[in-house]
C-alpha atoms as a PDB file:
ATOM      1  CA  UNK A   1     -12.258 -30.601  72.763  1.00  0.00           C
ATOM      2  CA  UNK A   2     -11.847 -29.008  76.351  1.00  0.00           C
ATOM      3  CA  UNK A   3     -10.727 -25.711  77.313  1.00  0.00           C
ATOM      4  CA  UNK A   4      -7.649 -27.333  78.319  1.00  0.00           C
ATOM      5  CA  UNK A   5      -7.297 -29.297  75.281  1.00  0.00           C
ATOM      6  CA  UNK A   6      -7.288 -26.410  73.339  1.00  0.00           C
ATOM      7  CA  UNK A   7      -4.778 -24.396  75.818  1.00  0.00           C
ATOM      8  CA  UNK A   8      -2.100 -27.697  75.339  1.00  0.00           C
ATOM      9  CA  UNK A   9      -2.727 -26.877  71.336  1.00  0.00           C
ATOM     10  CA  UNK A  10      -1.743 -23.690  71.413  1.00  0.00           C
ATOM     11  CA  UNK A  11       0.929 -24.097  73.828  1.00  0.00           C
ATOM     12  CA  UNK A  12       2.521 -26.646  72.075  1.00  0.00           C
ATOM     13  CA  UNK A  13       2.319 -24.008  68.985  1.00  0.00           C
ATOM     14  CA  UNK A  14       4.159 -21.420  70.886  1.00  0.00           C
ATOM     15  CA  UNK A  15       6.783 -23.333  72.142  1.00  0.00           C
ATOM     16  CA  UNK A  16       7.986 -24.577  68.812  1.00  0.00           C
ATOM     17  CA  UNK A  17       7.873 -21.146  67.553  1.00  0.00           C
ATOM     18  CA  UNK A  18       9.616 -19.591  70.767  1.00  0.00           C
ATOM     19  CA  UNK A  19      12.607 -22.178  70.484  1.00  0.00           C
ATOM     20  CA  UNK A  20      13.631 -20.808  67.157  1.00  0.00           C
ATOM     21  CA  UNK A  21      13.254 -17.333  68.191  1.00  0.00           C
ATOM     22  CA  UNK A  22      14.823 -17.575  71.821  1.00  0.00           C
ATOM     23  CA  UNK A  23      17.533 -20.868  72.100  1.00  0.00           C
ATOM     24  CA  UNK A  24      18.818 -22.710  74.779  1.00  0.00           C
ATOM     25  CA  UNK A  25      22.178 -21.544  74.804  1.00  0.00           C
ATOM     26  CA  UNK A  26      20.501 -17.542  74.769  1.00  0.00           C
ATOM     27  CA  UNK A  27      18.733 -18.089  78.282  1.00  0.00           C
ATOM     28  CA  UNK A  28      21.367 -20.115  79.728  1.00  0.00           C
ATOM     29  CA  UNK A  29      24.102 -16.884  79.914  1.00  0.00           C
ATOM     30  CA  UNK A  30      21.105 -15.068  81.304  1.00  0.00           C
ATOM     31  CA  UNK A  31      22.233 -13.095  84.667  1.00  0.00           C
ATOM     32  CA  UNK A  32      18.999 -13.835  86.294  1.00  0.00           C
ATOM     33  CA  UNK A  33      19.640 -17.971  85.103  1.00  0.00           C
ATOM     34  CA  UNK A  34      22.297 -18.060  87.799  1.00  0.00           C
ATOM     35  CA  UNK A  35      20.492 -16.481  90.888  1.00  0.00           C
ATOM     36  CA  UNK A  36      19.350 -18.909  93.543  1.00  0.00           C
ATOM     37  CA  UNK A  37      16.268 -19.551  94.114  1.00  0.00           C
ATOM     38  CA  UNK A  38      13.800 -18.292  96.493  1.00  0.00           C
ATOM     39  CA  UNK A  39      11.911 -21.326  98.660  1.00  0.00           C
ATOM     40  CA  UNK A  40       8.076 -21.277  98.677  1.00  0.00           C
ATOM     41  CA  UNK A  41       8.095 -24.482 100.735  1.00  0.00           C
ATOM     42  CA  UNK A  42      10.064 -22.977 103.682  1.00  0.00           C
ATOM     43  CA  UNK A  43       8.236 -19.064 102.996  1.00  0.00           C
ATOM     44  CA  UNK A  44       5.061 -21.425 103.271  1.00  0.00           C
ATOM     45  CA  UNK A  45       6.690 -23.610 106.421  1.00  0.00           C
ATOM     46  CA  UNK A  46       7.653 -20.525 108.262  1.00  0.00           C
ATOM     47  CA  UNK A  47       5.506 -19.674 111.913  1.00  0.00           C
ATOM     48  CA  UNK A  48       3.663 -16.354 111.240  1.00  0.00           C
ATOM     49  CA  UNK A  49       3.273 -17.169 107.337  1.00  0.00           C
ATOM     50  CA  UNK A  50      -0.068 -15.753 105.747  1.00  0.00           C
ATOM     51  CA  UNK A  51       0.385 -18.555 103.814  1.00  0.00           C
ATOM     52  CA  UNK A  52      -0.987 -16.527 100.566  1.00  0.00           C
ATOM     53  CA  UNK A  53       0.263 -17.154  97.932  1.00  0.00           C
ATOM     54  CA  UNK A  54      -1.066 -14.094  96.143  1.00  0.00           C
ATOM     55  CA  UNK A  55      -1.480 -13.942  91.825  1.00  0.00           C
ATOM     56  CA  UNK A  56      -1.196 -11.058  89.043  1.00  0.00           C
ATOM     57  CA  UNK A  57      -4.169 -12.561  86.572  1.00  0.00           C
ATOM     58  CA  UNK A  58      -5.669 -10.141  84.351  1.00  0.00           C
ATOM     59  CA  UNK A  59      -7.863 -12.397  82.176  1.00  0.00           C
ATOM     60  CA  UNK A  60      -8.755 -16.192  82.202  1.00  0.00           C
ATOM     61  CA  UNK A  61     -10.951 -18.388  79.547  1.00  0.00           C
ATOM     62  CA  UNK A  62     -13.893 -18.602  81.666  1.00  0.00           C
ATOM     63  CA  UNK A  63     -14.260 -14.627  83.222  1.00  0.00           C
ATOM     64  CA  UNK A  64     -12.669 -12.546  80.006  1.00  0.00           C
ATOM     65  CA  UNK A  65     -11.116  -9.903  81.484  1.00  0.00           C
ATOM     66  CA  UNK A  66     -10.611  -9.409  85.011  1.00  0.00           C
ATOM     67  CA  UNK A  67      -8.154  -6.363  84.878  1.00  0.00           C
ATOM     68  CA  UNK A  68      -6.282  -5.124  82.307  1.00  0.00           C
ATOM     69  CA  UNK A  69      -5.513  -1.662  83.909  1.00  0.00           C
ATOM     70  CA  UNK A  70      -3.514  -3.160  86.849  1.00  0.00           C
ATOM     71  CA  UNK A  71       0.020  -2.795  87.190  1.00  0.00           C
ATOM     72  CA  UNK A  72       2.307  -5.561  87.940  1.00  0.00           C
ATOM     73  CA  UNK A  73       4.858  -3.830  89.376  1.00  0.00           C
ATOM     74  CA  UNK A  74       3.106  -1.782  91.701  1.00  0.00           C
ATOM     75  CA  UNK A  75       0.678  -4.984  92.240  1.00  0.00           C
ATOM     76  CA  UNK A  76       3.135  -7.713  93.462  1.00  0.00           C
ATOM     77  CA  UNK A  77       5.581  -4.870  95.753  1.00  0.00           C
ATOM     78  CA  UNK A  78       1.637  -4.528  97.079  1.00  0.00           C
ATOM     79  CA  UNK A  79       1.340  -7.839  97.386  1.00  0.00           C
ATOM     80  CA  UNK A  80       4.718  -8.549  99.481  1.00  0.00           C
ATOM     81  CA  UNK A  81       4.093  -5.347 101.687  1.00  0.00           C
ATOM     82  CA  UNK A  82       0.614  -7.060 102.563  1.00  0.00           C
ATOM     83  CA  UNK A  83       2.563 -10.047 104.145  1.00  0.00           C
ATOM     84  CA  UNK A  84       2.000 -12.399 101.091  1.00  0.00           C
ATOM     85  CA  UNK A  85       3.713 -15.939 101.415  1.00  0.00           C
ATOM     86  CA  UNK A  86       5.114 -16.103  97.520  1.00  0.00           C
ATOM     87  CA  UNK A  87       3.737 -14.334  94.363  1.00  0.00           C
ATOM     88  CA  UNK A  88       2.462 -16.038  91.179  1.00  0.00           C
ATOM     89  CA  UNK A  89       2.685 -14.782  87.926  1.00  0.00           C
ATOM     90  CA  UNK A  90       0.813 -15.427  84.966  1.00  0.00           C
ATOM     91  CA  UNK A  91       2.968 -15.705  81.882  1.00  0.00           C
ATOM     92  CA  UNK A  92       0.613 -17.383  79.495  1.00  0.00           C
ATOM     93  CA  UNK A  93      -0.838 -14.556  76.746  1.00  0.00           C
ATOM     94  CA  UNK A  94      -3.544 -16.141  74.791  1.00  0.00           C
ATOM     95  CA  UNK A  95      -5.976 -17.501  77.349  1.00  0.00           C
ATOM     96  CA  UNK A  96      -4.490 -15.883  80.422  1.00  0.00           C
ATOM     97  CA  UNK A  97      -3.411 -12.525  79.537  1.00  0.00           C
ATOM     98  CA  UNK A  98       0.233 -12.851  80.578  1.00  0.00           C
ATOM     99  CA  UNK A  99       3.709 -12.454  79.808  1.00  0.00           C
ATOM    100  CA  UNK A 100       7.671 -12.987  80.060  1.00  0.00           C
ATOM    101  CA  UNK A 101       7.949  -9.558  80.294  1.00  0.00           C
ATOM    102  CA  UNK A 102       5.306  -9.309  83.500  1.00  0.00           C
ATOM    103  CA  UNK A 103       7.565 -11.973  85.370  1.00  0.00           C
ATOM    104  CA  UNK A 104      10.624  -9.928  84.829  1.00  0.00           C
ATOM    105  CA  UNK A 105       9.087  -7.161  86.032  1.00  0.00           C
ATOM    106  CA  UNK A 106       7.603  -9.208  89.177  1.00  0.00           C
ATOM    107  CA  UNK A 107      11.390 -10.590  89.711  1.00  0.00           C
ATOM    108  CA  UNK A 108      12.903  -7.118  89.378  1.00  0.00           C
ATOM    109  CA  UNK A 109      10.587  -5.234  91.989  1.00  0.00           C
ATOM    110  CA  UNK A 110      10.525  -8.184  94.217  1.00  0.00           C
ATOM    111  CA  UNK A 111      14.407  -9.771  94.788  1.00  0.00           C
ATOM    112  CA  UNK A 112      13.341 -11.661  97.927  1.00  0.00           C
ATOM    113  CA  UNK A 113       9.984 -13.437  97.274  1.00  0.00           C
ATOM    114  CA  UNK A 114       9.462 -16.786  96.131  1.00  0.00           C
ATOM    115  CA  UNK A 115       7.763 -16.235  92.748  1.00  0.00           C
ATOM    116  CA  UNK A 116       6.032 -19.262  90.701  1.00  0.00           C
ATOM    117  CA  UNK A 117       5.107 -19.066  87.103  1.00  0.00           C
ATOM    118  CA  UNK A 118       2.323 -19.791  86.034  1.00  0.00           C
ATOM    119  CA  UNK A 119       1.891 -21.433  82.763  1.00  0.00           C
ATOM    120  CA  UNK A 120       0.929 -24.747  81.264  1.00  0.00           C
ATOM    121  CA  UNK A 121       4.348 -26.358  80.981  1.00  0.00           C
ATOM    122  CA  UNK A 122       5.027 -29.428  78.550  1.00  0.00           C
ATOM    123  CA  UNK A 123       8.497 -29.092  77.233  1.00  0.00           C
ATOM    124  CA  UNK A 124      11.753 -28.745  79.580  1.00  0.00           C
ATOM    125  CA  UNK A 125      12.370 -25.456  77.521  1.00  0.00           C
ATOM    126  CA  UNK A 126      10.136 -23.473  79.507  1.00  0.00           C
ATOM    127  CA  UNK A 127      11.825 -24.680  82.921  1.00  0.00           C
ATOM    128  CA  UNK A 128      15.062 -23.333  81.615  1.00  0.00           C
ATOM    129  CA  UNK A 129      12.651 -20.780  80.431  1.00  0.00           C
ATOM    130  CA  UNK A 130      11.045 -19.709  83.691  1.00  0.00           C
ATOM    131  CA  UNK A 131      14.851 -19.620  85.303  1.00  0.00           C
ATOM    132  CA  UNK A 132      16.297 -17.171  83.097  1.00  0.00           C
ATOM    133  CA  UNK A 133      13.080 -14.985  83.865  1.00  0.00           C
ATOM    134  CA  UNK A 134      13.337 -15.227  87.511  1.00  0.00           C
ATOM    135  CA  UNK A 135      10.998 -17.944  88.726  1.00  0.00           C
ATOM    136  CA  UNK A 136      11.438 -20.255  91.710  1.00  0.00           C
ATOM    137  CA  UNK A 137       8.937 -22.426  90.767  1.00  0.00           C
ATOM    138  CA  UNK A 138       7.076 -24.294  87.988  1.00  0.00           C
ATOM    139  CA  UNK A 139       3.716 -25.582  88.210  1.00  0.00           C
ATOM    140  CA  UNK A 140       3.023 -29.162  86.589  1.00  0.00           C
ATOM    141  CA  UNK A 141      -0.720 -29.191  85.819  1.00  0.00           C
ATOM    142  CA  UNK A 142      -1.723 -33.496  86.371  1.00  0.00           C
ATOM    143  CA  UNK A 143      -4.639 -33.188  83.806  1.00  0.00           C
ATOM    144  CA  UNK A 144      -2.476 -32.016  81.033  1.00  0.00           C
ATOM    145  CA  UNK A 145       0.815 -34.485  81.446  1.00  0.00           C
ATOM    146  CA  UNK A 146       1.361 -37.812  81.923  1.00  0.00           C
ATOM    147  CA  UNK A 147       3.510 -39.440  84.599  1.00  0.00           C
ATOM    148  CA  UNK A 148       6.429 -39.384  82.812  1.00  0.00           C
ATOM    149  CA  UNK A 149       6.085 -35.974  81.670  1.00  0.00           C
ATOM    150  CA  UNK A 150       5.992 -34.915  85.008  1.00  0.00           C
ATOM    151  CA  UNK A 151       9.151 -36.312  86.159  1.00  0.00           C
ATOM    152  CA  UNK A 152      11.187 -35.037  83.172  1.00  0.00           C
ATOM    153  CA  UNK A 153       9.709 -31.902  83.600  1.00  0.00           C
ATOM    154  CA  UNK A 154      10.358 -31.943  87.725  1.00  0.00           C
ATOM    155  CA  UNK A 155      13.520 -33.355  86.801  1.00  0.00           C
ATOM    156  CA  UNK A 156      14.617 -30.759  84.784  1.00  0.00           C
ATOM    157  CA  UNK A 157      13.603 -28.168  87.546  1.00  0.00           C
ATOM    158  CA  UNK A 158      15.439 -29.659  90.429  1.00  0.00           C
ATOM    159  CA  UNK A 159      18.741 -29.763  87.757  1.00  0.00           C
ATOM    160  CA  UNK A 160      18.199 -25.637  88.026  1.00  0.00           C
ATOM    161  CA  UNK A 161      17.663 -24.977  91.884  1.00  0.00           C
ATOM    162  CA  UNK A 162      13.736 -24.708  91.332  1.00  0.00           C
ATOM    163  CA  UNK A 163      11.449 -25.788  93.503  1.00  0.00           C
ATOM    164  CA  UNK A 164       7.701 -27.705  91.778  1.00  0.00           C
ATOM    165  CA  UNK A 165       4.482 -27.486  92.463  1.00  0.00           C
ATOM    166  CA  UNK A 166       2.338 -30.301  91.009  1.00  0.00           C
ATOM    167  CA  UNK A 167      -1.343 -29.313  90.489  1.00  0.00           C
ATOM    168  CA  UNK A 168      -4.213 -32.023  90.717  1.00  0.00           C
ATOM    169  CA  UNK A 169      -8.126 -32.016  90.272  1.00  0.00           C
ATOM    170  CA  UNK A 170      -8.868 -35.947  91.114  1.00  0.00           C
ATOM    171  CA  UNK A 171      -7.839 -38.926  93.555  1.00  0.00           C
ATOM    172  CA  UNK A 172      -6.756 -40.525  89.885  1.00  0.00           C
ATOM    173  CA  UNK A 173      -4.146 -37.708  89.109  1.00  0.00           C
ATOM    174  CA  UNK A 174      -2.569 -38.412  92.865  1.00  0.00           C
ATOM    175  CA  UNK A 175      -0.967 -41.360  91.081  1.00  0.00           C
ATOM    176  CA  UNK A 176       1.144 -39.197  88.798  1.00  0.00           C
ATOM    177  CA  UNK A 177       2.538 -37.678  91.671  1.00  0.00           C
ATOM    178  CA  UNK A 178       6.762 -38.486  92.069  1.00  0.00           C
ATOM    179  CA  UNK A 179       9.200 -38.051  95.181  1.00  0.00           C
ATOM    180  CA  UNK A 180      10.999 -34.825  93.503  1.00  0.00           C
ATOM    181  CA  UNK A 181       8.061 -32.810  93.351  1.00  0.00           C
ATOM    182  CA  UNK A 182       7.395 -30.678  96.474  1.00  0.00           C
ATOM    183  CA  UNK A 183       4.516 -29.021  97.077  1.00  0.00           C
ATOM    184  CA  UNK A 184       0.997 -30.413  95.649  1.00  0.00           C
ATOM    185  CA  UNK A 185      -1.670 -28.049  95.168  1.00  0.00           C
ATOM    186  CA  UNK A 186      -5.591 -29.170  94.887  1.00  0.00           C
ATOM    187  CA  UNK A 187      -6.982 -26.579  92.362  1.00  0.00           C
ATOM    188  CA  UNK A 188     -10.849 -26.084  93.280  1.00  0.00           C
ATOM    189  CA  UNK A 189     -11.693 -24.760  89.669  1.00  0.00           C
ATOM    190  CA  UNK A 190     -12.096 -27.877  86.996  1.00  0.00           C
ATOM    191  CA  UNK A 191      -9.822 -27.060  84.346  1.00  0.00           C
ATOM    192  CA  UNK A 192     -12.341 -28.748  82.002  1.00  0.00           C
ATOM    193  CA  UNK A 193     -15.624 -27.365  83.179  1.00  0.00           C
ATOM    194  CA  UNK A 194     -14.019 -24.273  84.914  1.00  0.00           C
ATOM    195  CA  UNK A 195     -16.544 -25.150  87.999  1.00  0.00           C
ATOM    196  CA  UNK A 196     -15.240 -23.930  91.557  1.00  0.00           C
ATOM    197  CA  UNK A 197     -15.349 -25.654  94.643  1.00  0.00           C
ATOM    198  CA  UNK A 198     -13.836 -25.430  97.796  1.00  0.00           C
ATOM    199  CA  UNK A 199     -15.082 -29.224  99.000  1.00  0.00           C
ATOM    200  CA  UNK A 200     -12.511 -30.538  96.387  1.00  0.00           C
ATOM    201  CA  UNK A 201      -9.536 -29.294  98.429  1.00  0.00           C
ATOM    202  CA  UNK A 202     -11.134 -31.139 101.777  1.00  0.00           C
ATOM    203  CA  UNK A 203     -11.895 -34.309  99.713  1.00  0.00           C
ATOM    204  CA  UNK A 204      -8.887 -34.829  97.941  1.00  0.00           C
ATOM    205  CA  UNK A 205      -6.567 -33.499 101.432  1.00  0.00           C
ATOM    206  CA  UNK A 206      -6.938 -36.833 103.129  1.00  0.00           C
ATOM    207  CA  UNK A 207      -5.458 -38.835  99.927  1.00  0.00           C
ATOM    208  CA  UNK A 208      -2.290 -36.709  99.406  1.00  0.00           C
ATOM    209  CA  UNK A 209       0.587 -38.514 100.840  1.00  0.00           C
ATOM    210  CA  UNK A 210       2.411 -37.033 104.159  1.00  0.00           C
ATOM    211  CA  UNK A 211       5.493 -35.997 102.578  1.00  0.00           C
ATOM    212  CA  UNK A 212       3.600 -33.231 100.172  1.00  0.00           C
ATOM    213  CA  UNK A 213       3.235 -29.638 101.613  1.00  0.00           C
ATOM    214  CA  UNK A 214      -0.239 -28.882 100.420  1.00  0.00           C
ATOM    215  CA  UNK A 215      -2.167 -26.033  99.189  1.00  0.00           C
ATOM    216  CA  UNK A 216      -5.371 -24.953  97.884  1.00  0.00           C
ATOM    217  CA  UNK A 217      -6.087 -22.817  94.828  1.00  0.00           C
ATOM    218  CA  UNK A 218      -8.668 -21.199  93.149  1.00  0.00           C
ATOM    219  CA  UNK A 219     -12.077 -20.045  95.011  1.00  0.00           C
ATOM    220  CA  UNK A 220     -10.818 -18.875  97.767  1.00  0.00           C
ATOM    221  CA  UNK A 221     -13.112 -15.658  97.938  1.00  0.00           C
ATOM    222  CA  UNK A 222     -13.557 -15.764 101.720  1.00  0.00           C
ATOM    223  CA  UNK A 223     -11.426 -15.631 104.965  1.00  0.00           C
ATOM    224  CA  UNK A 224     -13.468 -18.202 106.276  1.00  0.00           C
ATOM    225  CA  UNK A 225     -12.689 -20.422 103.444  1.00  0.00           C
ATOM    226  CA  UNK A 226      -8.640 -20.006 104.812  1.00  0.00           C
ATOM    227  CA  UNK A 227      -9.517 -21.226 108.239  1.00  0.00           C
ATOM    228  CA  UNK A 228     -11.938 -24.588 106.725  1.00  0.00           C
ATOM    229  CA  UNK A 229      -8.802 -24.962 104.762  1.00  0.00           C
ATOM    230  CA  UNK A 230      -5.797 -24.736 107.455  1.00  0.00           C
ATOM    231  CA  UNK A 231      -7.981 -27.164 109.477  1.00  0.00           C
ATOM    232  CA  UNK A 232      -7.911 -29.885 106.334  1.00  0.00           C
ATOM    233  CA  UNK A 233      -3.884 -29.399 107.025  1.00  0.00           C
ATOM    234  CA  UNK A 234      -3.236 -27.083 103.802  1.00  0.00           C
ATOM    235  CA  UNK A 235       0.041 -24.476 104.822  1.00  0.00           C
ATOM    236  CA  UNK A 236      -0.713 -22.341 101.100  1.00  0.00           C
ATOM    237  CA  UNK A 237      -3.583 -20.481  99.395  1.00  0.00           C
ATOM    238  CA  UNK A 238      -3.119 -19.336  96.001  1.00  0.00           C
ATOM    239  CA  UNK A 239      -6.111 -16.259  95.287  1.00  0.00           C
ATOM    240  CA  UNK A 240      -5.621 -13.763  92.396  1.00  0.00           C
ATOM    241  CA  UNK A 241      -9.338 -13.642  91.147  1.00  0.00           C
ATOM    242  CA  UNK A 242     -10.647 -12.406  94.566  1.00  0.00           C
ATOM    243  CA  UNK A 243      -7.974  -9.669  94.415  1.00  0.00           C
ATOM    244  CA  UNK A 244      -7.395  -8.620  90.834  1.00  0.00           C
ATOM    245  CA  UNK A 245     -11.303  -8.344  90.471  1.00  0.00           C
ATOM    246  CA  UNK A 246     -11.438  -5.330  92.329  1.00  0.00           C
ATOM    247  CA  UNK A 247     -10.166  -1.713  91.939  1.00  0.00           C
ATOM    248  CA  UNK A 248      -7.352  -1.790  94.484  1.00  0.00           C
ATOM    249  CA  UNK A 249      -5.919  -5.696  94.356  1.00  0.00           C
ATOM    250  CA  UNK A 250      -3.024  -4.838  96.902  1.00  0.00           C
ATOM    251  CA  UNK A 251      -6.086  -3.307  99.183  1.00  0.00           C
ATOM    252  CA  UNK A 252      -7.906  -6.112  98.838  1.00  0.00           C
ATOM    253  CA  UNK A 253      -4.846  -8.341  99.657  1.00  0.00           C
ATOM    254  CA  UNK A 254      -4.242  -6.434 102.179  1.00  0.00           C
ATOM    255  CA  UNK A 255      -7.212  -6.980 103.880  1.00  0.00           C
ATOM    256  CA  UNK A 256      -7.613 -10.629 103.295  1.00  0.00           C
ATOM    257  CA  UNK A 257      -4.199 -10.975 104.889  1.00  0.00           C
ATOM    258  CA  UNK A 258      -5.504  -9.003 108.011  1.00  0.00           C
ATOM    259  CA  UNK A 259      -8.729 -10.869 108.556  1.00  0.00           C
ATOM    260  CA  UNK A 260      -7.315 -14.092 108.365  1.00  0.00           C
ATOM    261  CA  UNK A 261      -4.040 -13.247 110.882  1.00  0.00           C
END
């Protein structure tokens, strides 16, 4: 069993349990539920964008902890000051560290930024989930769905104002791709190795039809990587490891932002 098979396990675990606890009906009278959402596409579109897409991650299966003393408020108002594109906020606890709660918080100190969530989704709960926590948009990782999971799942996002980002790690998961998903991002790490590299974003940029706005995550430790990237034609570039790592994440945002401009 891969790191990702166990992560779908354990998922599927939590939602059952989080359906009795929280229902439908609850999150749908949420305020937040009825706010529109924020567009990463057009943040991501727009001239002078960094085009960072910058990520509160405090832990992750293959590092352990990365920063557990960081705060997410103060982190992702950082973030936005530093000229971040959109913010993306871990949410899942057992492998990753996150929370509900840390979204909220993210949503509260940040009104105007696009925000995505960041979790393994597999049930249209969690869209309506993510809504009624303030998220603009859900990720859809390929490896862990299958085609038709996908377009329930971007279905059900599009029925809510949300905006999807569809995450892929081979030519193969291309095919699972559909026409209401809108932004497809190439994640360097291997979800079932969890080995980086920046050549998969330049091999797989080429195969990933015209009408997808693409980005690049993971691995992006370097400004350098950013230009190799913009020149494959990817507008987004999703780095949380490279900042959270270090003392002062906004700083180090901050500073990315700056060298690459």
């Amino acid at each position: 069993m891969t790191i990702l098979d166990k992560i779908i396990k354990t998922k599927k675990e939590e939602v059952t349990i989080q359906k009795k606890q929280v229902g439908v009906n609850q999150l749908l009278k949420d305020p937040l539920f009825s706010r529109k959402c924020n567009s990463l596409k057009c943040n991501l579109l727009f001239e002078k964008a960094s085009g960072v897409i910058a990520e509160f991650k405090q832990k992750s299966p293959s590092k352990g902890v990365i920063n557990n003393q960081a705060d997410v408020t103060k982190v992702t108002k950082g973030y936005c000051k530093a000229g971040a594109s959109g913010l993306s906020v871990l949410t899942d606890h057992e492998y990753f560290g996150g929370s509900l709660q840390n979204l909220l918080l993210a949503r509260e100190a940040n009104p105007e930024i696009p925000i995505l969530m960041k979790d393994f989704m597999i049930d249209p709960y969690q869209v309506i989930e993510a809504k009624a926590h303030g998220a603009d948009v859900i990720l859809l990782i390929a490896a862990s769905l299958e085609k038709s999971q996908m377009f329930e799942l971007a279905q059900a996002a599009k029925e809510y104002g949300m905006e999807v980002l569809a995450e892929i790690h081979t030519s193969e998961e291309i095919n699972k791709l559909n026409e209401l998903i809108d932004i497809v991002g190439v994640n360097n790490r291997n979800l079932k190795t969890f080995e980086v590299s920046i050549e998969l974003s330049k091999q797989l940029a080429p195969l990933i039809p015209d009408g997808y706005l693409k980005i690049s995550e993971s691995g992006l430790s370097a400004p350098a990587n950013i230009m190799q990237l913009k020149e494959a034609g990817f507008k987004g570039f999703l780095i949380g490891e490279t900042f959270m790592k270090t003392n002062n994440p906004v700083q180090a945002c901050q500073d990315f932002i700056s060298a690459i401009k």
